[in-house]
N, C-alpha and C. Protein backbone atom coordinates (compact mmCIF):
# COMPACT_ATOMS: atom_id res chain seq x y z
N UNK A 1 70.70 145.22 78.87
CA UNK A 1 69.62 146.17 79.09
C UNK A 1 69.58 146.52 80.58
N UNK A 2 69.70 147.77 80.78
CA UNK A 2 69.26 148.39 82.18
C UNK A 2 68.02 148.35 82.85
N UNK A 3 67.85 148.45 84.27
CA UNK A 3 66.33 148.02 84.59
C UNK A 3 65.34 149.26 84.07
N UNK A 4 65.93 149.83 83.94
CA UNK A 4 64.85 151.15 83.65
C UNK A 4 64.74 151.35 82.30
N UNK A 5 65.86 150.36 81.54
CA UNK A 5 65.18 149.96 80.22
C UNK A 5 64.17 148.92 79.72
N UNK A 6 64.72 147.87 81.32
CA UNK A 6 63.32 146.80 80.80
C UNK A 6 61.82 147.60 81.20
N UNK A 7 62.41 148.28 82.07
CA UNK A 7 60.57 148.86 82.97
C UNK A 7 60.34 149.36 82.14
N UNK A 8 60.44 150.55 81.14
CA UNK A 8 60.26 151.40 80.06
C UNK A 8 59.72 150.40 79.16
N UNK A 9 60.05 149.32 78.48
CA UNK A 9 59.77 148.24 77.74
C UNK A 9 58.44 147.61 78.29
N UNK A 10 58.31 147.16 79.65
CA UNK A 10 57.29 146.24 80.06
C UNK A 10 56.29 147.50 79.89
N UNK A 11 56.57 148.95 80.48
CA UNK A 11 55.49 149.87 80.24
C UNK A 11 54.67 149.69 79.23
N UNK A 12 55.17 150.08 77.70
CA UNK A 12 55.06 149.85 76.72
C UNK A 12 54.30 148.91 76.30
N UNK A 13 54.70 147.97 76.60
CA UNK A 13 53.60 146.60 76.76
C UNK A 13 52.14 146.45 76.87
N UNK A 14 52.94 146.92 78.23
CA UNK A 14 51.16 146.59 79.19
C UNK A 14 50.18 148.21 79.31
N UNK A 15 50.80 149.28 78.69
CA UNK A 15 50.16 150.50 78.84
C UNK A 15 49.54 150.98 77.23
N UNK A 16 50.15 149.80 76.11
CA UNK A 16 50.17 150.50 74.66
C UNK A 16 48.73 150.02 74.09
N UNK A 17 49.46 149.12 73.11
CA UNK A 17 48.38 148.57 72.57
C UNK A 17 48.03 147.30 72.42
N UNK A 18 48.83 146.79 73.74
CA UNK A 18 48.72 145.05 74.02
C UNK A 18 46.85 145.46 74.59
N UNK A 19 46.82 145.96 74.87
CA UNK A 19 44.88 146.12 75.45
C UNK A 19 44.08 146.25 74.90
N UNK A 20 44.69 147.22 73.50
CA UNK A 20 43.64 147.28 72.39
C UNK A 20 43.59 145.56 71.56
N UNK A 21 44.40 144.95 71.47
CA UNK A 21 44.70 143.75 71.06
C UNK A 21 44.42 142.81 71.50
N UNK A 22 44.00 142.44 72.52
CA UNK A 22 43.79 141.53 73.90
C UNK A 22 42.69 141.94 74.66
N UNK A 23 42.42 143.22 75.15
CA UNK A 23 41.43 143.45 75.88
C UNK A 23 42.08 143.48 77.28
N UNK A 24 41.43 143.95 78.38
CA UNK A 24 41.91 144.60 79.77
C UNK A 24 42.38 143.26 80.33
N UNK A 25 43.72 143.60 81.00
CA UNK A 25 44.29 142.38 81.48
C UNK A 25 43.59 141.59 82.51
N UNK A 26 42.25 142.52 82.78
CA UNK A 26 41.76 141.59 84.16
C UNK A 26 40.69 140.95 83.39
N UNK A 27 40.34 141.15 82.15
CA UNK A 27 39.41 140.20 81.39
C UNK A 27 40.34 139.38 80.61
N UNK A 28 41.03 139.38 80.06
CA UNK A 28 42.17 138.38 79.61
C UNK A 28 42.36 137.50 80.48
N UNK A 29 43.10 137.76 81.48
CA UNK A 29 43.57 136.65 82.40
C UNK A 29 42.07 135.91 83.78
N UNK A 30 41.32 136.29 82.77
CA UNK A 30 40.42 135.95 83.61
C UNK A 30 39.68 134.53 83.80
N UNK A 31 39.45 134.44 81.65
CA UNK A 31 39.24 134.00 80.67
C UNK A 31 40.66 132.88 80.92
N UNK A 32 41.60 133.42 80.71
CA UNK A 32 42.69 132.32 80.77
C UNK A 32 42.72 131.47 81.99
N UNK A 33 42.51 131.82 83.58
CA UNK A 33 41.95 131.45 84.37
C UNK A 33 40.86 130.29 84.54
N UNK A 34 40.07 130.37 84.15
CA UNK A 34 39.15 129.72 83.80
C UNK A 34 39.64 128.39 82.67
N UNK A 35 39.98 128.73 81.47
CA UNK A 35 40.30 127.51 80.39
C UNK A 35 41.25 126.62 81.54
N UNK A 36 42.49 127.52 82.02
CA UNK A 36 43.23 126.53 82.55
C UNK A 36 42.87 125.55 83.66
N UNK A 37 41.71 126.23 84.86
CA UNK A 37 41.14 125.64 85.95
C UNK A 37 40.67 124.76 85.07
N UNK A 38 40.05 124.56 84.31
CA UNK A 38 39.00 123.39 83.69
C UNK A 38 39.99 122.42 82.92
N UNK A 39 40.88 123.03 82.54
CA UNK A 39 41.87 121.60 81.50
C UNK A 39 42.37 121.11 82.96
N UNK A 40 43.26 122.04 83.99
CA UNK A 40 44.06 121.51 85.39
C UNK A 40 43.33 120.64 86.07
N UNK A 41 42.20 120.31 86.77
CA UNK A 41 41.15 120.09 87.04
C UNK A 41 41.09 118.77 86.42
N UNK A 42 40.67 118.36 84.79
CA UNK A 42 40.00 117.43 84.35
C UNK A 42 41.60 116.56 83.65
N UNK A 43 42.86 116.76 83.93
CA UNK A 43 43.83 116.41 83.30
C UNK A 43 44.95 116.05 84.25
N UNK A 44 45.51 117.04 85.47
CA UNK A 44 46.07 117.08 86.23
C UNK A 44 46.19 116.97 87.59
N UNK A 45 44.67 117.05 88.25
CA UNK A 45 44.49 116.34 89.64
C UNK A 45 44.09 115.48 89.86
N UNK A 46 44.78 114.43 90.53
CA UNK A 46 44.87 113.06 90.98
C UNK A 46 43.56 112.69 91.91
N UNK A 47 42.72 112.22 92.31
CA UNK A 47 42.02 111.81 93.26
C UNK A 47 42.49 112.18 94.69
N UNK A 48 43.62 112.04 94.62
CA UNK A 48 44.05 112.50 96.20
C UNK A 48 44.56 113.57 95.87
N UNK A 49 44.42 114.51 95.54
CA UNK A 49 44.35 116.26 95.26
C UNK A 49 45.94 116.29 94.60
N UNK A 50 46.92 115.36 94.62
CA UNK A 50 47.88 115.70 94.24
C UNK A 50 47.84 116.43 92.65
N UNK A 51 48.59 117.46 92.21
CA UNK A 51 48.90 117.80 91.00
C UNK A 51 49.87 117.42 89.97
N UNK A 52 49.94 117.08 89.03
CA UNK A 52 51.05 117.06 88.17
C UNK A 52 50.79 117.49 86.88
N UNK A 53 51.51 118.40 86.70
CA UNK A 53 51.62 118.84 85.52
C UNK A 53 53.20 118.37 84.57
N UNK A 54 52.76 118.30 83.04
CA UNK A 54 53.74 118.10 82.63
C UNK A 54 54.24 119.25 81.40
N UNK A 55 55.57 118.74 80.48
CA UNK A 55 55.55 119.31 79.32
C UNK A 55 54.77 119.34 78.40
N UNK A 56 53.58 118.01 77.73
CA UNK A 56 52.30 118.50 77.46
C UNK A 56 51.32 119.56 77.86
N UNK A 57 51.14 118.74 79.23
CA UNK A 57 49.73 119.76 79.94
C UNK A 57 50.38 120.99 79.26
N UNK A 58 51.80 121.39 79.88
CA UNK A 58 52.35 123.15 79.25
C UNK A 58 51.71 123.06 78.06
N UNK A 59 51.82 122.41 76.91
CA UNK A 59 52.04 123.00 75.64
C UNK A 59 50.59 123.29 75.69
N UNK A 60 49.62 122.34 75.71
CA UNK A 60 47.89 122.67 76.04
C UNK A 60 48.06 123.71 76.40
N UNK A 61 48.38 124.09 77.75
CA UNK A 61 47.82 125.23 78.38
C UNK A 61 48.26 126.45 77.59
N UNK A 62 49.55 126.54 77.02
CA UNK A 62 49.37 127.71 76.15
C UNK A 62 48.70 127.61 75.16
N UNK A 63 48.28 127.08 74.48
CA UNK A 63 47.32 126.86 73.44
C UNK A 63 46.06 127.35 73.90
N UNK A 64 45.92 127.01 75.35
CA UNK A 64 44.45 127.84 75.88
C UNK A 64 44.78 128.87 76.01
N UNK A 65 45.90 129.55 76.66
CA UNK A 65 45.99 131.16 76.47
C UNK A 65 45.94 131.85 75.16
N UNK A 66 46.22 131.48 73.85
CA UNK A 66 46.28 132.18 73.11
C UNK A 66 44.32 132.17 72.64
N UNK A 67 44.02 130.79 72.92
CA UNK A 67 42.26 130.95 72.67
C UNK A 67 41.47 131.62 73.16
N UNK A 68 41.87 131.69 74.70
CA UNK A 68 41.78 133.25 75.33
C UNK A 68 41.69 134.26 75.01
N UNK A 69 42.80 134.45 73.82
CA UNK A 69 43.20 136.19 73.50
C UNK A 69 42.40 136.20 72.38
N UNK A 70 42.22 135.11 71.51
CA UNK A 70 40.99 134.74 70.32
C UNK A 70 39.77 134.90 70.57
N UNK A 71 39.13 134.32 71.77
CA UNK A 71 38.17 134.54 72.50
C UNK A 71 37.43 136.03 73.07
N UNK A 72 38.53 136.75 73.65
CA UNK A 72 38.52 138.11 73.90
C UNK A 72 38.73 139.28 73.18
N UNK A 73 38.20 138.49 72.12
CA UNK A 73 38.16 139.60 70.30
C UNK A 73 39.33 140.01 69.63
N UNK A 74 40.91 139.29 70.20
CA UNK A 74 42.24 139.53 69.34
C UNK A 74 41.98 139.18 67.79
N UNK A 75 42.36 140.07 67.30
CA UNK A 75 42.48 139.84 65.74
C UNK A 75 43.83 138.98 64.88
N UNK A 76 44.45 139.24 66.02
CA UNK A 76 46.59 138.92 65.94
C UNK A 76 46.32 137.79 65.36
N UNK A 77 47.17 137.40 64.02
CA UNK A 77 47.40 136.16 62.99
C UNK A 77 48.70 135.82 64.29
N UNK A 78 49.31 136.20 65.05
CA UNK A 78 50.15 135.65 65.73
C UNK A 78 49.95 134.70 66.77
N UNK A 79 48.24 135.38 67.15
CA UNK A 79 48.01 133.40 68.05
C UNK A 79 47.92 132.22 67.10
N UNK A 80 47.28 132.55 66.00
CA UNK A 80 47.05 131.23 64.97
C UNK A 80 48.32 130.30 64.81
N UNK A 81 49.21 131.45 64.37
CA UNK A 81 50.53 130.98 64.58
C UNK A 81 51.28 130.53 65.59
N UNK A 82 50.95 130.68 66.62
CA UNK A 82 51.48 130.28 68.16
C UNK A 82 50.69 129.11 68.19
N UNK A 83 49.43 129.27 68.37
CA UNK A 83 48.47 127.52 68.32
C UNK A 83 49.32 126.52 67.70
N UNK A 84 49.84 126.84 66.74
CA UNK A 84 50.27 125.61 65.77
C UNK A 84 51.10 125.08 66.61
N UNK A 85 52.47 126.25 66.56
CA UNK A 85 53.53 126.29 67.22
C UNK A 85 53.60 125.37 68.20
N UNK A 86 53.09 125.29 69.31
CA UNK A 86 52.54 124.94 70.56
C UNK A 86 51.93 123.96 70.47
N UNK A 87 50.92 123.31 69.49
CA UNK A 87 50.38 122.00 68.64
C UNK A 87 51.19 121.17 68.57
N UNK A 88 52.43 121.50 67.47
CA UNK A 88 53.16 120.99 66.72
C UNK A 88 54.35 120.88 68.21
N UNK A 89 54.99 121.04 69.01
CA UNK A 89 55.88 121.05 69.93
C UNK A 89 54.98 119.78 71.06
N UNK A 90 53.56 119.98 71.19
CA UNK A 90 53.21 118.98 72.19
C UNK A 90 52.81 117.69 71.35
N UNK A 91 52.94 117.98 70.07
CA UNK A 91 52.33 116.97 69.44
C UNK A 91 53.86 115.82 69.54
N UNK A 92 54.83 116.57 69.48
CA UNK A 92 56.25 116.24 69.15
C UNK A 92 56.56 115.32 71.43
N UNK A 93 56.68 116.33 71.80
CA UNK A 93 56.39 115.58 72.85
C UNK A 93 55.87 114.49 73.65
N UNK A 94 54.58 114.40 73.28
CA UNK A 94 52.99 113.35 73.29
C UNK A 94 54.08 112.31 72.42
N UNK A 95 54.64 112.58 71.12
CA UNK A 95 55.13 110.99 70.59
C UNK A 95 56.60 110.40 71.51
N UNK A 96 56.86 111.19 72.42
CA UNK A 96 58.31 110.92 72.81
C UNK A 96 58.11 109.75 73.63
C-alpha cells in the first residue's frame, strides 16, 4: 500500500463513521484517559513513582478502551467481542 493509500484509508476512518460509532475523538479518548489514569495509578505505580506496566496491565487496559467506546453510547457487538478477546488472552497470561 502507498502512503496516499494509507492516508486515504486513515481519512476514512477518522472522518466517516468511526464518530458516529464512538463519538468525537476528543470525548472518546478522553473517557479512555481517565479509565486508564485510574487502573495506571492504582496497579502500576510503585511508591517511588516508578512505573511498570505489563502484558496484563495491556490486556486490562484495552478492555478499558473498548468500555470507553460502550460508555460513549457505541452500539458495535465488536467491543463485546474484543472484551472477551482481551479477557480471555490476559486471562491466559495471568495463568502463565
Amino acid at each position: 500500500m502507498k502512503r496516499d493509500e494509507i492516508l486515504e484509508a486513515a481519512r476514512g476512518c477518522v472522518c466517516g463513521e468511526r464518530e458516529q460509532d464512538y463519538g468525537s475523538p476528543e470525548d472518546s479518548f478522553s473517557l479512555i484517559a481517565k479509565l486508564w489514569e485510574d487502573y495506571l495509578q492504582s496497579h502500576c505505580v510503585w511508591d517511588n513513582g516508578c512505573v511498570d506496566i505489563n502484558s496484563k496491565d495491556v490486556a486490562i487496559m484495552m478492555i478499558l478502551l473498548k468500555v470507553a467506546r460502550i460508555a460513549g453510547g457505541s452500539k458495535s457487538d465488536d467491543n463485546y467481542i474484543y472484551i472477551a478477546g482481551y479477557a480471555a488472552c490476559g486471562g491466559e497470561i495471568n495463568g502463565q
